[in-house]
Protein backbone atom coordinates (compact mmCIF):
# COMPACT_ATOMS: atom_id res chain seq x y z
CA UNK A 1 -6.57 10.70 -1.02
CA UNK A 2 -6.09 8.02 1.06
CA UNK A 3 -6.38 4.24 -0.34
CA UNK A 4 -6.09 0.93 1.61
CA UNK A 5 -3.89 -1.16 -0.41
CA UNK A 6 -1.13 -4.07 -0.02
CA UNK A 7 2.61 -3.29 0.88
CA UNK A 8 4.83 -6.48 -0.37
CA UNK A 9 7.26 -7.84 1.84
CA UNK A 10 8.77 -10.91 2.63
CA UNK A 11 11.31 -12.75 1.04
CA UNK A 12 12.45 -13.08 -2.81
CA UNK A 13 9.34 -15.45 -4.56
CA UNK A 14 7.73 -16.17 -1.06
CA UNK A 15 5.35 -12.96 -1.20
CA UNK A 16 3.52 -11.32 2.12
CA UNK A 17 1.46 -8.06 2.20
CA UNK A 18 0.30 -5.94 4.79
CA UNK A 19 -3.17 -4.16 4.71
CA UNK A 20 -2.15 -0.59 5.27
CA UNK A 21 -3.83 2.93 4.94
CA UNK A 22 -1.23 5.00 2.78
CA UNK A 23 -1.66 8.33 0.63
CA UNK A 24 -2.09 7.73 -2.64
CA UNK A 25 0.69 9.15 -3.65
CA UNK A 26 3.00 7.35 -1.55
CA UNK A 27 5.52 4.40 -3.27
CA UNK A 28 4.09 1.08 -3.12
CA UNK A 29 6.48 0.15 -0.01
CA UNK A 30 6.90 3.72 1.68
CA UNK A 31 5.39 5.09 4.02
CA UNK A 32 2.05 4.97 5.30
CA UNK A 33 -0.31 5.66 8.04
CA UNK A 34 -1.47 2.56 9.44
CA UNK A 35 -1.07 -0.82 9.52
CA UNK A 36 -4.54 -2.91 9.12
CA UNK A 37 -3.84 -6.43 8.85
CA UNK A 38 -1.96 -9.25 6.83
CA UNK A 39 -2.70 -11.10 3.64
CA UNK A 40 0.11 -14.20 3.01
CA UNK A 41 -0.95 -16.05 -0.48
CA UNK A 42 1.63 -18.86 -0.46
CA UNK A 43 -0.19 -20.64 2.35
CA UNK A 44 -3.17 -23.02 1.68
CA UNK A 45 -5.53 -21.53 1.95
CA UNK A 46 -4.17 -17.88 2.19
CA UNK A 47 -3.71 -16.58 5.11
CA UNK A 48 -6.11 -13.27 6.00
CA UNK A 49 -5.33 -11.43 9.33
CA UNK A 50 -7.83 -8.18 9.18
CA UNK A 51 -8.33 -5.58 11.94
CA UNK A 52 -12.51 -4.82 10.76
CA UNK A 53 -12.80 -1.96 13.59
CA UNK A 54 -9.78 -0.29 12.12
CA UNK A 55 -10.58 -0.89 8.61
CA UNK A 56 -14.26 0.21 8.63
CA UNK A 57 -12.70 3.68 10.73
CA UNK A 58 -10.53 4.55 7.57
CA UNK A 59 -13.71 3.93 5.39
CA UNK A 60 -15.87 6.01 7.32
CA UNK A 61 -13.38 8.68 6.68
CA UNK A 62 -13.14 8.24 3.04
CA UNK A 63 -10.68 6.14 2.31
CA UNK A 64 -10.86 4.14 -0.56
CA UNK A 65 -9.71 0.28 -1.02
CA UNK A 66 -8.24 -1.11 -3.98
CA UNK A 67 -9.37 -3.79 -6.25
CA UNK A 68 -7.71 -6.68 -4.65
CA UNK A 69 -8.19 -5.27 -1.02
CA UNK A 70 -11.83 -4.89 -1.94
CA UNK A 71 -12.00 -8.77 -3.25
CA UNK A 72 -10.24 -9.68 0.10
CA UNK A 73 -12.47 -7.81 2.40
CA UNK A 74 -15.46 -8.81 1.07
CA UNK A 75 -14.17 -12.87 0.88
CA UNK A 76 -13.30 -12.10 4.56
CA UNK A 77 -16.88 -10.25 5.29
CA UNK A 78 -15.81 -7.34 6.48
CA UNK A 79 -17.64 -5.26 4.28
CA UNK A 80 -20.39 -6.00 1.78
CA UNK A 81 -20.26 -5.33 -2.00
């Protein structure tokens, strides 16, 4: 199955993620299929870089967001509850 979910980088205690589509089954920074956006919570506010078109394609095809991507879509309105 394929989820949407974060992918840490960035340095040691100064967090970033990227939005990516991965297989579920993938390590948490492996590989993955594509890239969908940014999500940097150090800054105030966070910082919340989303690509909707590409996003709402991997949803159309199934793939499933996790928790925190969910919260983060939805605060960014890119899909509804």
């Amino acid at each position: 199955m394929v989820k949407i979910r974060l992918q840490r980088f960035g340095a040691h205690k100064a967090p970033r993620y990227r939005i990516v589509a991965a297989d579920s089954r993938a390590p948490r920074d492996g590989k993955f299929l594509e890239i969908l956006g940014t999500y940097n919570p150090t800054t105030e506010p966070a910082t919340v870089t989303l690509d909707a078109e590409k996003i709402n394609a991997w949803l159309s095809k199934g793939a499933q967001p996790t928790i925190t991507v969910k919260n983060i879509l939805i605060a960014n309105k890119v899909i509804t509850k």
